[in-house]
C-alpha atoms as a PDB file:
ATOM      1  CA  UNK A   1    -154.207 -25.234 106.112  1.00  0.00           C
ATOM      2  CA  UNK A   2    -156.231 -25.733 102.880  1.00  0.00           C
ATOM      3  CA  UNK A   3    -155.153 -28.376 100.483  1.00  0.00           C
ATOM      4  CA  UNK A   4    -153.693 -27.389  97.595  1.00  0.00           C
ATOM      5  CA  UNK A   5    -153.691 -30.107  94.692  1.00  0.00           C
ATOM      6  CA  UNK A   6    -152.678 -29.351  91.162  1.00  0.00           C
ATOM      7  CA  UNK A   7    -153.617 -32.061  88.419  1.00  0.00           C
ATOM      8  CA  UNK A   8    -152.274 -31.288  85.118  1.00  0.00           C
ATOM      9  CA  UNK A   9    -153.621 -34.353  82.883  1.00  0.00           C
ATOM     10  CA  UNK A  10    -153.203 -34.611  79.152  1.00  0.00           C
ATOM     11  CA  UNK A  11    -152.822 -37.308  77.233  1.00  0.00           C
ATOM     12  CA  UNK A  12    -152.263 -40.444  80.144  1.00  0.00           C
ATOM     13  CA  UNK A  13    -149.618 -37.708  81.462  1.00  0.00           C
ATOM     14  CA  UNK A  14    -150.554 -36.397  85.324  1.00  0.00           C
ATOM     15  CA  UNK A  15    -148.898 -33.918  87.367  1.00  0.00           C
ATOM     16  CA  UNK A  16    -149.862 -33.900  91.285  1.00  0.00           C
ATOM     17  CA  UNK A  17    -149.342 -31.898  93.720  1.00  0.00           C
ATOM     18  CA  UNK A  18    -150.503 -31.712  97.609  1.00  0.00           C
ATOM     19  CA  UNK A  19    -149.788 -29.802 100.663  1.00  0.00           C
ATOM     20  CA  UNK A  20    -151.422 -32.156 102.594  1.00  0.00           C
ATOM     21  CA  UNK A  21    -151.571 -36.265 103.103  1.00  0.00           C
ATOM     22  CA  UNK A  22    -154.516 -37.064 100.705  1.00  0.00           C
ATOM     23  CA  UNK A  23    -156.030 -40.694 100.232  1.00  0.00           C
ATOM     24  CA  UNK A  24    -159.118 -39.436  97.758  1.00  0.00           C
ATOM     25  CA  UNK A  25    -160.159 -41.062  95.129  1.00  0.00           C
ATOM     26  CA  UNK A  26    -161.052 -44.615  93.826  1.00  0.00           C
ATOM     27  CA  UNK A  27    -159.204 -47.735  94.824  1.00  0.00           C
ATOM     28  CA  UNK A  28    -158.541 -49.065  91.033  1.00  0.00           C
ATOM     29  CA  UNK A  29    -156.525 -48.767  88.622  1.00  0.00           C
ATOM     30  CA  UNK A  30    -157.177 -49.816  85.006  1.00  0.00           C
ATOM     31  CA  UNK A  31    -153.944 -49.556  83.090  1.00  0.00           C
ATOM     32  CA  UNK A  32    -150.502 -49.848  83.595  1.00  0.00           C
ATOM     33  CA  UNK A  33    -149.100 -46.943  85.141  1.00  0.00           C
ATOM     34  CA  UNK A  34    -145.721 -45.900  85.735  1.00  0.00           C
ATOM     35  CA  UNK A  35    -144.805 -43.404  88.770  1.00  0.00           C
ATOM     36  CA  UNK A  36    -141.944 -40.814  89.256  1.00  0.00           C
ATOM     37  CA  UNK A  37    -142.221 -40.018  93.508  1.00  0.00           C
ATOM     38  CA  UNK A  38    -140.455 -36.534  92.879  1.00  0.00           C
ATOM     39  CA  UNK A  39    -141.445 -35.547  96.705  1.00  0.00           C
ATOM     40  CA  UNK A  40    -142.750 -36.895  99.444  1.00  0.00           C
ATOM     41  CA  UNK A  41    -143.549 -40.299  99.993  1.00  0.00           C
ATOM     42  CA  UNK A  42    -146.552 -42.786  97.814  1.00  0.00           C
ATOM     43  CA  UNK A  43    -147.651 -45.341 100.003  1.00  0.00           C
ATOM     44  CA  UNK A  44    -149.834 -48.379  98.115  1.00  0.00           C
ATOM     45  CA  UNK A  45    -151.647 -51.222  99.537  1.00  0.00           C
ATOM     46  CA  UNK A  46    -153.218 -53.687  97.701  1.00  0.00           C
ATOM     47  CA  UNK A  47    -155.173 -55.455 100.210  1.00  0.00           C
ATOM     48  CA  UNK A  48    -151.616 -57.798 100.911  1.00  0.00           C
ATOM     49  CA  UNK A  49    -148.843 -55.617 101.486  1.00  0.00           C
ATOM     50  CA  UNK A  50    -148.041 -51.880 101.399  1.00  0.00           C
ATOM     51  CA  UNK A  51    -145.579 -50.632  98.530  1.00  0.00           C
ATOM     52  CA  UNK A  52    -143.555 -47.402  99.646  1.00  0.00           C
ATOM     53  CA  UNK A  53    -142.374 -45.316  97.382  1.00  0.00           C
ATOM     54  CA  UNK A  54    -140.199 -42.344  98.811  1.00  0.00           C
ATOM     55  CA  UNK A  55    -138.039 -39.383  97.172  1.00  0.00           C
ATOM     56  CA  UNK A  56    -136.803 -40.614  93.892  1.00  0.00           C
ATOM     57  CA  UNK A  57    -138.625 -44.031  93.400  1.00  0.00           C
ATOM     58  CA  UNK A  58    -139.680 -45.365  90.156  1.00  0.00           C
ATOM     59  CA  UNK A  59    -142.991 -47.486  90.260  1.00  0.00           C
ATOM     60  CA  UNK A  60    -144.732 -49.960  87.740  1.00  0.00           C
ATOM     61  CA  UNK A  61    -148.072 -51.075  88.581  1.00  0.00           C
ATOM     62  CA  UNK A  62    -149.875 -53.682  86.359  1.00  0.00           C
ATOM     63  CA  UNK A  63    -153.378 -52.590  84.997  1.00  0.00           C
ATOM     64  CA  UNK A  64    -156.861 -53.925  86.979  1.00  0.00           C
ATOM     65  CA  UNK A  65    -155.497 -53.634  90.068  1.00  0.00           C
ATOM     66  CA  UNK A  66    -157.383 -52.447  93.417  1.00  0.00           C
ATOM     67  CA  UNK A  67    -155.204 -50.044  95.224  1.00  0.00           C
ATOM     68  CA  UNK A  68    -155.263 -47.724  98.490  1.00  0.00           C
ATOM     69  CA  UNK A  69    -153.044 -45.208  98.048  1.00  0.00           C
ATOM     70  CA  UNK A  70    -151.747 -42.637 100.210  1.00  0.00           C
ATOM     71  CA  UNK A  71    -149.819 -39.435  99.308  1.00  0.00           C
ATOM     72  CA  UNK A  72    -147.664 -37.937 102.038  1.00  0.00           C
ATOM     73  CA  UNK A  73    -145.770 -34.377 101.292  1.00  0.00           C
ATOM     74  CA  UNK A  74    -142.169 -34.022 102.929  1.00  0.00           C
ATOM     75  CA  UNK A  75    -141.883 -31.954 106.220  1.00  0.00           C
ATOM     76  CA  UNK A  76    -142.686 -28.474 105.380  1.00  0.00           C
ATOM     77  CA  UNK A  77    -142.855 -29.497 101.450  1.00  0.00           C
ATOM     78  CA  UNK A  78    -145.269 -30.871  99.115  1.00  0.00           C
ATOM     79  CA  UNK A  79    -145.975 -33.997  97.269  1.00  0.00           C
ATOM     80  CA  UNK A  80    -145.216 -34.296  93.969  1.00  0.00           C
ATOM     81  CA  UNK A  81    -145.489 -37.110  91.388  1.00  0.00           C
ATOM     82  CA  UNK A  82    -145.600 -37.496  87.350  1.00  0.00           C
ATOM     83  CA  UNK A  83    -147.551 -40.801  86.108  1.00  0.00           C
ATOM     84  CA  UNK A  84    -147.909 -42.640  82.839  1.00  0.00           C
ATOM     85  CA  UNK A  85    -150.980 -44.525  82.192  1.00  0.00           C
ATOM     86  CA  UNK A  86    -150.277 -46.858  79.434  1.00  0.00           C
ATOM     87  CA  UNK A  87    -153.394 -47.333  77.915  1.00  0.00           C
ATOM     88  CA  UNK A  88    -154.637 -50.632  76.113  1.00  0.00           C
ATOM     89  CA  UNK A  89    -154.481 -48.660  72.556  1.00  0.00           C
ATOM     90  CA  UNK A  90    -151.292 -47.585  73.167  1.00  0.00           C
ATOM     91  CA  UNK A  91    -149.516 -50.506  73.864  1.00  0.00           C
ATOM     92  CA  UNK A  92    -151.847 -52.427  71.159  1.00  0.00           C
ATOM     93  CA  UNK A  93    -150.296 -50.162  68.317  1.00  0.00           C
ATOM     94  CA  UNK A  94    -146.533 -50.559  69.945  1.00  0.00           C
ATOM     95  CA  UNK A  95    -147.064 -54.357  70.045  1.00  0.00           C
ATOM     96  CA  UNK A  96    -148.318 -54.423  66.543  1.00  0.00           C
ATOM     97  CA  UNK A  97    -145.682 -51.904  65.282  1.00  0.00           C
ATOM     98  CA  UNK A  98    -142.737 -53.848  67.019  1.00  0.00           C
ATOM     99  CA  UNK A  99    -143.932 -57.083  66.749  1.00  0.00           C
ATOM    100  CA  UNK A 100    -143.991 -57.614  70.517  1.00  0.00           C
ATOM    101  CA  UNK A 101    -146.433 -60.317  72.710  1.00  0.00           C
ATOM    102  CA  UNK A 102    -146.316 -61.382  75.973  1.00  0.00           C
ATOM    103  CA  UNK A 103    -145.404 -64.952  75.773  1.00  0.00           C
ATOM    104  CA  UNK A 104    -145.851 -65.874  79.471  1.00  0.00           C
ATOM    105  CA  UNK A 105    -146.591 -64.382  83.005  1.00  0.00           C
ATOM    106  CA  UNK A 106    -143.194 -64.469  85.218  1.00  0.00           C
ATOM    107  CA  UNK A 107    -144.876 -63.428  88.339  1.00  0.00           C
ATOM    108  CA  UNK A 108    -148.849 -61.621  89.724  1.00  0.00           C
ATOM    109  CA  UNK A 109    -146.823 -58.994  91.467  1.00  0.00           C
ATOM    110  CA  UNK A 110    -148.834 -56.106  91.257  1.00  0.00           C
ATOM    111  CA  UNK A 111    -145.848 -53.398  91.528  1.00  0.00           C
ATOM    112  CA  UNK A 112    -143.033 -53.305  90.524  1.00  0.00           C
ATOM    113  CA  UNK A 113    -139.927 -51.590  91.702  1.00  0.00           C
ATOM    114  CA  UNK A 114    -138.274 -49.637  88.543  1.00  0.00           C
ATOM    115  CA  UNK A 115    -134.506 -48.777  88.906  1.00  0.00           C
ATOM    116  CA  UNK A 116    -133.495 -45.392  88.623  1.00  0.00           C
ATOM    117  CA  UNK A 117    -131.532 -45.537  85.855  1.00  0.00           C
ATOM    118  CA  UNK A 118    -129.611 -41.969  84.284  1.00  0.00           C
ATOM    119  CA  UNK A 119    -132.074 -42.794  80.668  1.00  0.00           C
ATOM    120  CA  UNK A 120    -135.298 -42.811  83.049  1.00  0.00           C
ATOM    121  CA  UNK A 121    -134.443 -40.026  85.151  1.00  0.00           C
ATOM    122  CA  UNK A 122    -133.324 -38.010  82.024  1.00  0.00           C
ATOM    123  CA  UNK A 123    -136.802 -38.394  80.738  1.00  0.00           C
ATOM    124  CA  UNK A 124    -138.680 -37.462  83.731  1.00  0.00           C
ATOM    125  CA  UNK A 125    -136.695 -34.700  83.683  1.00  0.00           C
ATOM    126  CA  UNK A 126    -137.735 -34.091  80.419  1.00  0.00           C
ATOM    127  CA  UNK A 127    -141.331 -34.044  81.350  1.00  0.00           C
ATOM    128  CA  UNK A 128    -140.904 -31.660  84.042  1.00  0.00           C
ATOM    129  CA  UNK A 129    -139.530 -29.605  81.595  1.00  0.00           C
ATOM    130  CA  UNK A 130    -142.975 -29.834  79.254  1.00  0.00           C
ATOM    131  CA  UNK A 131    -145.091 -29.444  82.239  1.00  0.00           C
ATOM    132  CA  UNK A 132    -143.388 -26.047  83.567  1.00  0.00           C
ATOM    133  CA  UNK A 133    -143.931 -24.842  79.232  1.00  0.00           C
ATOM    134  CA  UNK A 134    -147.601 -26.245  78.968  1.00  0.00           C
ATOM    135  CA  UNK A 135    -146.851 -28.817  76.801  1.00  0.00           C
ATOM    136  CA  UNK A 136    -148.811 -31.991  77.738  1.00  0.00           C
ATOM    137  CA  UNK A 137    -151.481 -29.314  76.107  1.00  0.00           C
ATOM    138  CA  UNK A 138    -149.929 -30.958  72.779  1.00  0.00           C
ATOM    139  CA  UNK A 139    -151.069 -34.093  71.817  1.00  0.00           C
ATOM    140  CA  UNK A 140    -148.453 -34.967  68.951  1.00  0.00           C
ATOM    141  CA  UNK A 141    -145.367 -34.038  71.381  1.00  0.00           C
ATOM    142  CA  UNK A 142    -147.222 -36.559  74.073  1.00  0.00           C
ATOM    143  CA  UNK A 143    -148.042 -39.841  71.907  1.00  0.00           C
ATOM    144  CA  UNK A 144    -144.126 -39.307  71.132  1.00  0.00           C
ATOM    145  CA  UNK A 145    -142.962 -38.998  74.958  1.00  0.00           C
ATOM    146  CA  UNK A 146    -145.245 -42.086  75.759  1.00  0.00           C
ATOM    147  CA  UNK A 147    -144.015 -44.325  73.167  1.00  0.00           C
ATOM    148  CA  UNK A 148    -139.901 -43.269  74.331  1.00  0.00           C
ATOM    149  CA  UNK A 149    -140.938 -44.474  77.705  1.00  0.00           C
ATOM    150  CA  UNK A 150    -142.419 -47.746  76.341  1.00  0.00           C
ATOM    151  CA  UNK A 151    -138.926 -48.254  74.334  1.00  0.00           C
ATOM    152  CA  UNK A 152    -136.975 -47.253  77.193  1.00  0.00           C
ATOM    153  CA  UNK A 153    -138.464 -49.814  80.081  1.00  0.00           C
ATOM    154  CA  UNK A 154    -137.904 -52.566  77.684  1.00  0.00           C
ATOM    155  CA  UNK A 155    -134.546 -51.312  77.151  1.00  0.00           C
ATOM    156  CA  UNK A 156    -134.038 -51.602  80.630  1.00  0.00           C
ATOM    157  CA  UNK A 157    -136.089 -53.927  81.074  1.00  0.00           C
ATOM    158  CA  UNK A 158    -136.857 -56.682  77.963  1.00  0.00           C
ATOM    159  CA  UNK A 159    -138.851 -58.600  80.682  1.00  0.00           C
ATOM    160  CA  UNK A 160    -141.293 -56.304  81.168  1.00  0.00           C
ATOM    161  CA  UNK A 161    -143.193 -57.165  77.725  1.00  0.00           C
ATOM    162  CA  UNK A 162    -144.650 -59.958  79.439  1.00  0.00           C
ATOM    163  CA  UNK A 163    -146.455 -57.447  81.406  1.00  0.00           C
ATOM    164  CA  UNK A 164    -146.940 -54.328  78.958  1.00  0.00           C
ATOM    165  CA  UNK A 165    -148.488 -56.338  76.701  1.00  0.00           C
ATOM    166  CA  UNK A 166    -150.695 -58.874  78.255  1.00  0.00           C
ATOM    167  CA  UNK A 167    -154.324 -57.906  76.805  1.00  0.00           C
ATOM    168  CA  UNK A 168    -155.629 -60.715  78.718  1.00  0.00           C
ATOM    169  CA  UNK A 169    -158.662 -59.905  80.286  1.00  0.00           C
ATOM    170  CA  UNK A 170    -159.599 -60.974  83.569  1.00  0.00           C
ATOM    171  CA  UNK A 171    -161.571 -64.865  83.979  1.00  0.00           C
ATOM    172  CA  UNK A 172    -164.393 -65.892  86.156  1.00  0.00           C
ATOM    173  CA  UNK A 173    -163.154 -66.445  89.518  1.00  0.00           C
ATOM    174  CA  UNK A 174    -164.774 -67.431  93.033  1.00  0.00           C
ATOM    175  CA  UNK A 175    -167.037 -63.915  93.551  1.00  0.00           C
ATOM    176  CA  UNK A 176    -167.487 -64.861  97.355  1.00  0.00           C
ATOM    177  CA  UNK A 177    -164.161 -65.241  97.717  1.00  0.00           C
ATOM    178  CA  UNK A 178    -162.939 -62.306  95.845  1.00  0.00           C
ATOM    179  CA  UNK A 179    -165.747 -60.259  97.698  1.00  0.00           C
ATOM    180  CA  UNK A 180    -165.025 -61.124 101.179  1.00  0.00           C
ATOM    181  CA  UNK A 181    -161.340 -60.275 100.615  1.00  0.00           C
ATOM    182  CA  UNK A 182    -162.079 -56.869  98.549  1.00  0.00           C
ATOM    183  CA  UNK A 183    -165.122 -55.312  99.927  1.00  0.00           C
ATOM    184  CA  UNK A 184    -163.183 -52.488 101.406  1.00  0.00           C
ATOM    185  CA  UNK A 185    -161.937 -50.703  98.236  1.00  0.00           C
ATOM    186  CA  UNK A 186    -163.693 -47.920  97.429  1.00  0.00           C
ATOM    187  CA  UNK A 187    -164.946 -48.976  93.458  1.00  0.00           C
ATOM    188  CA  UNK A 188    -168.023 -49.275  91.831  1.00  0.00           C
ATOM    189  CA  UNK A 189    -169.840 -52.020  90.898  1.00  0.00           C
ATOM    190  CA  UNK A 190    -168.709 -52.411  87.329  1.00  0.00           C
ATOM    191  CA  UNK A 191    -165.345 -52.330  87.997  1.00  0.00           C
ATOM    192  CA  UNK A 192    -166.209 -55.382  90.794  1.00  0.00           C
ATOM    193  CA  UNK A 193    -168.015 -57.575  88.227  1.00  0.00           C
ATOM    194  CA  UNK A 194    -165.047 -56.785  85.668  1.00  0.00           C
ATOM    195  CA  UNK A 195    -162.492 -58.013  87.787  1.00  0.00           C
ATOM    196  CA  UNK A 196    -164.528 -60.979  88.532  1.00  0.00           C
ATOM    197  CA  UNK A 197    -165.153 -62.424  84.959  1.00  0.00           C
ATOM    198  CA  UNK A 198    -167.972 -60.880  84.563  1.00  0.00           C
ATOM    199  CA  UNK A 199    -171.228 -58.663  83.555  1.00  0.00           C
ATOM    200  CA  UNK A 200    -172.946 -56.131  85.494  1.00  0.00           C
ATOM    201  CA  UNK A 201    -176.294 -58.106  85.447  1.00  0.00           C
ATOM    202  CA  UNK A 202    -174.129 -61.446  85.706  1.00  0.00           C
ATOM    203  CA  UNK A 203    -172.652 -60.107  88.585  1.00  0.00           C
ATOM    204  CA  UNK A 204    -175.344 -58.891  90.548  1.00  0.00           C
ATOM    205  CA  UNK A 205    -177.525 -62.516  90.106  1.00  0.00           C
ATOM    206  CA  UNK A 206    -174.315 -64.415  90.931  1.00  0.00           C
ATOM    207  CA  UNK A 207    -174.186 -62.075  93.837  1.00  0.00           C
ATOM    208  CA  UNK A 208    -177.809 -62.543  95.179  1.00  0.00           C
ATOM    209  CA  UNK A 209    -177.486 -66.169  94.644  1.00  0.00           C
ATOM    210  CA  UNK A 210    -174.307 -66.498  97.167  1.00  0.00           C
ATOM    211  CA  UNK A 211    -175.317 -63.589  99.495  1.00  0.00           C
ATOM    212  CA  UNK A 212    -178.985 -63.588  99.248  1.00  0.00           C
ATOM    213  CA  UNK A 213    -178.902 -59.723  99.116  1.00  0.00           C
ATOM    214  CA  UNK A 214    -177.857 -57.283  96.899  1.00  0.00           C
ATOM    215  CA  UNK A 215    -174.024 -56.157  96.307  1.00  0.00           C
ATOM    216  CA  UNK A 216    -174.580 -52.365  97.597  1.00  0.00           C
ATOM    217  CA  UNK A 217    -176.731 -53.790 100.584  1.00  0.00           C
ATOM    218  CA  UNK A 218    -173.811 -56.759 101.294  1.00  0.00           C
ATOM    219  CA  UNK A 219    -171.226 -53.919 100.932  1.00  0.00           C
ATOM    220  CA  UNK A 220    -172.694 -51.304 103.185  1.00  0.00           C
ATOM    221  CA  UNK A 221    -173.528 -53.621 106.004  1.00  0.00           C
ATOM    222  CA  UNK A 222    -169.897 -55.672 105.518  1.00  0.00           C
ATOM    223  CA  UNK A 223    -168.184 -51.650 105.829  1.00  0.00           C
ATOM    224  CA  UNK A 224    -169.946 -51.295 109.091  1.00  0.00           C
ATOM    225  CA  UNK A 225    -169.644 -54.477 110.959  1.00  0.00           C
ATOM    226  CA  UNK A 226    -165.926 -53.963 110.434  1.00  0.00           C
ATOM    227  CA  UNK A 227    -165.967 -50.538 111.572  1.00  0.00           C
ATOM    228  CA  UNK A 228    -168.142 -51.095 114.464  1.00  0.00           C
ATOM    229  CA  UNK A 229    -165.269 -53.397 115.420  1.00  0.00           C
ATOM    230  CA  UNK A 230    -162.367 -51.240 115.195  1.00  0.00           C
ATOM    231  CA  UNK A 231    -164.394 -48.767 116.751  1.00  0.00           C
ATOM    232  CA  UNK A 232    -165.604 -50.677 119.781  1.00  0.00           C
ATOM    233  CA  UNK A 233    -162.892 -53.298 120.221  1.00  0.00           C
ATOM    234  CA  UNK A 234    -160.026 -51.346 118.709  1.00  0.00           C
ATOM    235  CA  UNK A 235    -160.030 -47.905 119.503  1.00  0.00           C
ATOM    236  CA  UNK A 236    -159.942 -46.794 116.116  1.00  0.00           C
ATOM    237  CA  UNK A 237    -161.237 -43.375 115.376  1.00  0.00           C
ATOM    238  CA  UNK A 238    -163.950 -42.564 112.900  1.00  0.00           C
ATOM    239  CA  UNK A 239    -162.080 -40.240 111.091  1.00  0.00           C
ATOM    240  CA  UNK A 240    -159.029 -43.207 110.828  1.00  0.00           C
ATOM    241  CA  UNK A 241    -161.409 -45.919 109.024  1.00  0.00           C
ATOM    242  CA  UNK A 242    -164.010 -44.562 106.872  1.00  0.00           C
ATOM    243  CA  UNK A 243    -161.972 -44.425 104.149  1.00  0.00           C
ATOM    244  CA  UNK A 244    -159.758 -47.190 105.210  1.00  0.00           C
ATOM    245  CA  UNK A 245    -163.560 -49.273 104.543  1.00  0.00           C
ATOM    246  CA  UNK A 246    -164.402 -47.567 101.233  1.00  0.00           C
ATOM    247  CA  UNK A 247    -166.656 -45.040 102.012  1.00  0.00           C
ATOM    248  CA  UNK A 248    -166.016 -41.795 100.183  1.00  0.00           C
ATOM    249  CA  UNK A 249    -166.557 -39.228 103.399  1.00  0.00           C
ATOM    250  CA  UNK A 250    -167.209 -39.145 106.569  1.00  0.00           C
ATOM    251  CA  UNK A 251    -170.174 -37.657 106.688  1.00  0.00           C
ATOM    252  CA  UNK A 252    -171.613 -40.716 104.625  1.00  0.00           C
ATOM    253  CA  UNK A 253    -170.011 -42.852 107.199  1.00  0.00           C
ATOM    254  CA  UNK A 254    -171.864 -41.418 110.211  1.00  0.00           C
ATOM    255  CA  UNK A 255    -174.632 -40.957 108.666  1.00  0.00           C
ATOM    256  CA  UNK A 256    -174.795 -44.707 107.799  1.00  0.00           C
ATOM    257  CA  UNK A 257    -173.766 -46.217 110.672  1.00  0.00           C
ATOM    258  CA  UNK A 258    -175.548 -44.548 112.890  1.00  0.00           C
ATOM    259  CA  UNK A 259    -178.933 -45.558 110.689  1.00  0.00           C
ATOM    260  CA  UNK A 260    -177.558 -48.644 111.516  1.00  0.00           C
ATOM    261  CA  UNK A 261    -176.578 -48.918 115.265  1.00  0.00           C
ATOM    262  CA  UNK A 262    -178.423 -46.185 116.489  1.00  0.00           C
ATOM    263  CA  UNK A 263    -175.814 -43.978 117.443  1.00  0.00           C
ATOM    264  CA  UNK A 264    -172.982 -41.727 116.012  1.00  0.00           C
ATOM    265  CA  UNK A 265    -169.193 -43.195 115.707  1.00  0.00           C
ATOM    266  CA  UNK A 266    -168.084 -41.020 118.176  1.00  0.00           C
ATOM    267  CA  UNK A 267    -170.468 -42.730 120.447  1.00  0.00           C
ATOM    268  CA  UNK A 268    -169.222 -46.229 120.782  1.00  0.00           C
ATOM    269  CA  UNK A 269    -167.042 -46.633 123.448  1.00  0.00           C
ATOM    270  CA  UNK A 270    -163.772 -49.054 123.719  1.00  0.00           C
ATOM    271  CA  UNK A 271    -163.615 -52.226 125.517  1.00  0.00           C
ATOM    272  CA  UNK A 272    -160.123 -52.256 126.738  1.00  0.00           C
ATOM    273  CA  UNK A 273    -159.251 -55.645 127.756  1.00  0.00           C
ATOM    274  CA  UNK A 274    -156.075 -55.443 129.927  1.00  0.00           C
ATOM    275  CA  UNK A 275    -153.529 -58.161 129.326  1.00  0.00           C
ATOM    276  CA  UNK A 276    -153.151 -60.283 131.780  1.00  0.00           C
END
C-alpha cells in the first residue's frame, strides 16, 4: 500500500498524516517544538534514550536537538500529529513584550513530557478546527494561535521560561567526542559545526586536524564499518540500518558499501556464535 502523507505547514503550524510507519527526513531539530500525538504512536531517540509518545501525548522538545524519529499509524488507522515550532523571533518578541528571560537551566532534558491539561487539549482542538477550514492559510489568525500557546504552557507551566527563552547559542565543545557519539544522524554539515561551536570552515580544519580526513569521508566510512557489523555479526538486515546510520536510502547504502567491501549488503553472511 502506497504511503499517503499530508503536510499542511503554515506559519510553524504542521499537520501530518501517514498510512504507513515513516522515519524520513533529517535528524535535527532547530526550534522548540511542541507535539499533539492525535494517532498512532511518535517514537524519538536522541542518541540516549527513546521518548514514546502514544494516543493523546503532549511533547516539548528543546531547539538544536538531533533526533530519530519514528511515526507509527494505529492498526488499520493512520498517524496523525499537529506541531508548533516556536521560532527564535517569536519567542524574542514574547520575551521582550512580557518581560520574560530565562534566568537559569533546571535540567538538559531534551523532551519533555507536557500534561494533558482540558486548556491544552481545548486548543488543539481548536487547531483541528482551522486545519479542516484552511485557516493556517492566514497568517494574522496564526501569529495569534502561536502566541495563546506560548501564554498557555507558562500558565501551566511558569518553569518552562527557562527553556522557551534561552537564546543561548551553542559553545565549542570536544568535536571528536561529539562526532564519535553523533555520526549516525542523518544532518548536514552545517548543522554539525553549529552544534559544535562552530563555523563551517572552522569545522572542517578542526575536523582534518583530529581525523586526518575530511568530515563526509570520516562519516561515510564510520556509517559502514558499523553496518558491516550489524550486518555480519548481528544479523541485521539492510533494509533495518541504513537509515538507522544516516543514510537517506537504500539504494545510496548499497551502492556505497558495496564500493567499499566489494559486495552488496545482502551478501554478507552472519556469524552466529552459539552460546555456550
Amino acid at each position: 500500500m502506497e504511503v499517503k502523507k499530508e503536510n499542511n505547514q503554515a506559519s510553524g503550524i504542521t499537520y501530518s498524516c501517514y498510512a504507513q510507519t515513516s522515519r524520513a527526513g533529517e535528524h535535527f531539530v532547530q526550534e522548540c517544538t511542541f507535539i499533539y500525538q492525535i494517532a498512532g504512536s511518535l517514537i524519538l531517540n536522541d542518541g540516549n534514550r527513546e521518548y514514546i509518545s502514544d494516543t493523546g501525548a503532549f511533547r516539548l522538545v528543546r531547539r538544536n536537538q538531533l533526533l530519530k524519529f519514528i511515526k507509527k499509524p494505529p492498526i488499520d488507522g493512520q498517524f496523525q500529529s499537529l506541531t508548533l515550532f516556536l521560532d527564535q523571533q517569536t519567542l524574542r518578541e514574547f520575551s521582550l513584550e512580557y518581560g520574560l528571560v530565562a534566568e537559569h537551566k533546571k535540567d538538559e532534558t531534551p523532551i519533555l513530557e507536557i500534561e494533558g491539561h482540558p486548556l491544552i487539549q481545548s486548543y488543539f482542538q481548536s487547531l483541528m478546527t482551522y486545519h479542516r477550514s484552511g485557516s493556517f492559510d492566514n497568517p494574522q489568525l496564526v501569529a495569534i494561535k502561536m502566541k495563546e500557546v506560548i501564554l498557555l504552557l507558562l500558565h501551566l507551566h511558569p518553569e518552562l521560561k527557562h527553556i522557551l527563552f534561552d537564546f543561548t547559542e551553542p559553545h565549542k565543545i570536544d568535536l571528536e567526542a561529539f562526532m564519535i557519539k553523533n555520526y549516525h544522524f542523518n544532518v548536514h554539515l552545517e548543522r554539525f559545526a553549529y552544534l559544535t561551536g562552530r563555523s563551517l570552515a572552522t569545522f572542517k580544519r578542526d575536523f582534518e586536524k583530529i581525523f586526518n580526513t575530511t568530515p563526509g569521508r570520516w562519516l561515510l566510512n564510520k556509517r559502514l564499518q558499523e553496518a558491516h557489523y550489524l550486518l555480519k555479526e548481528k544479523g541485521r538486515a539492510a533494509s533495518d540500518i541504513y537509515l538507522e546510520l544516516g543514510f537517506e536510502d537504500l539504494s545510496h547504502f548499497s551502492y556505497a558499501f558495496k564500493k567499499a567491501y566489494g559486495e552488496a549488503p545482502s551478501k554478507i553472511k552472519h556469524i552466529h556464535v552459539p552460546i555456550i
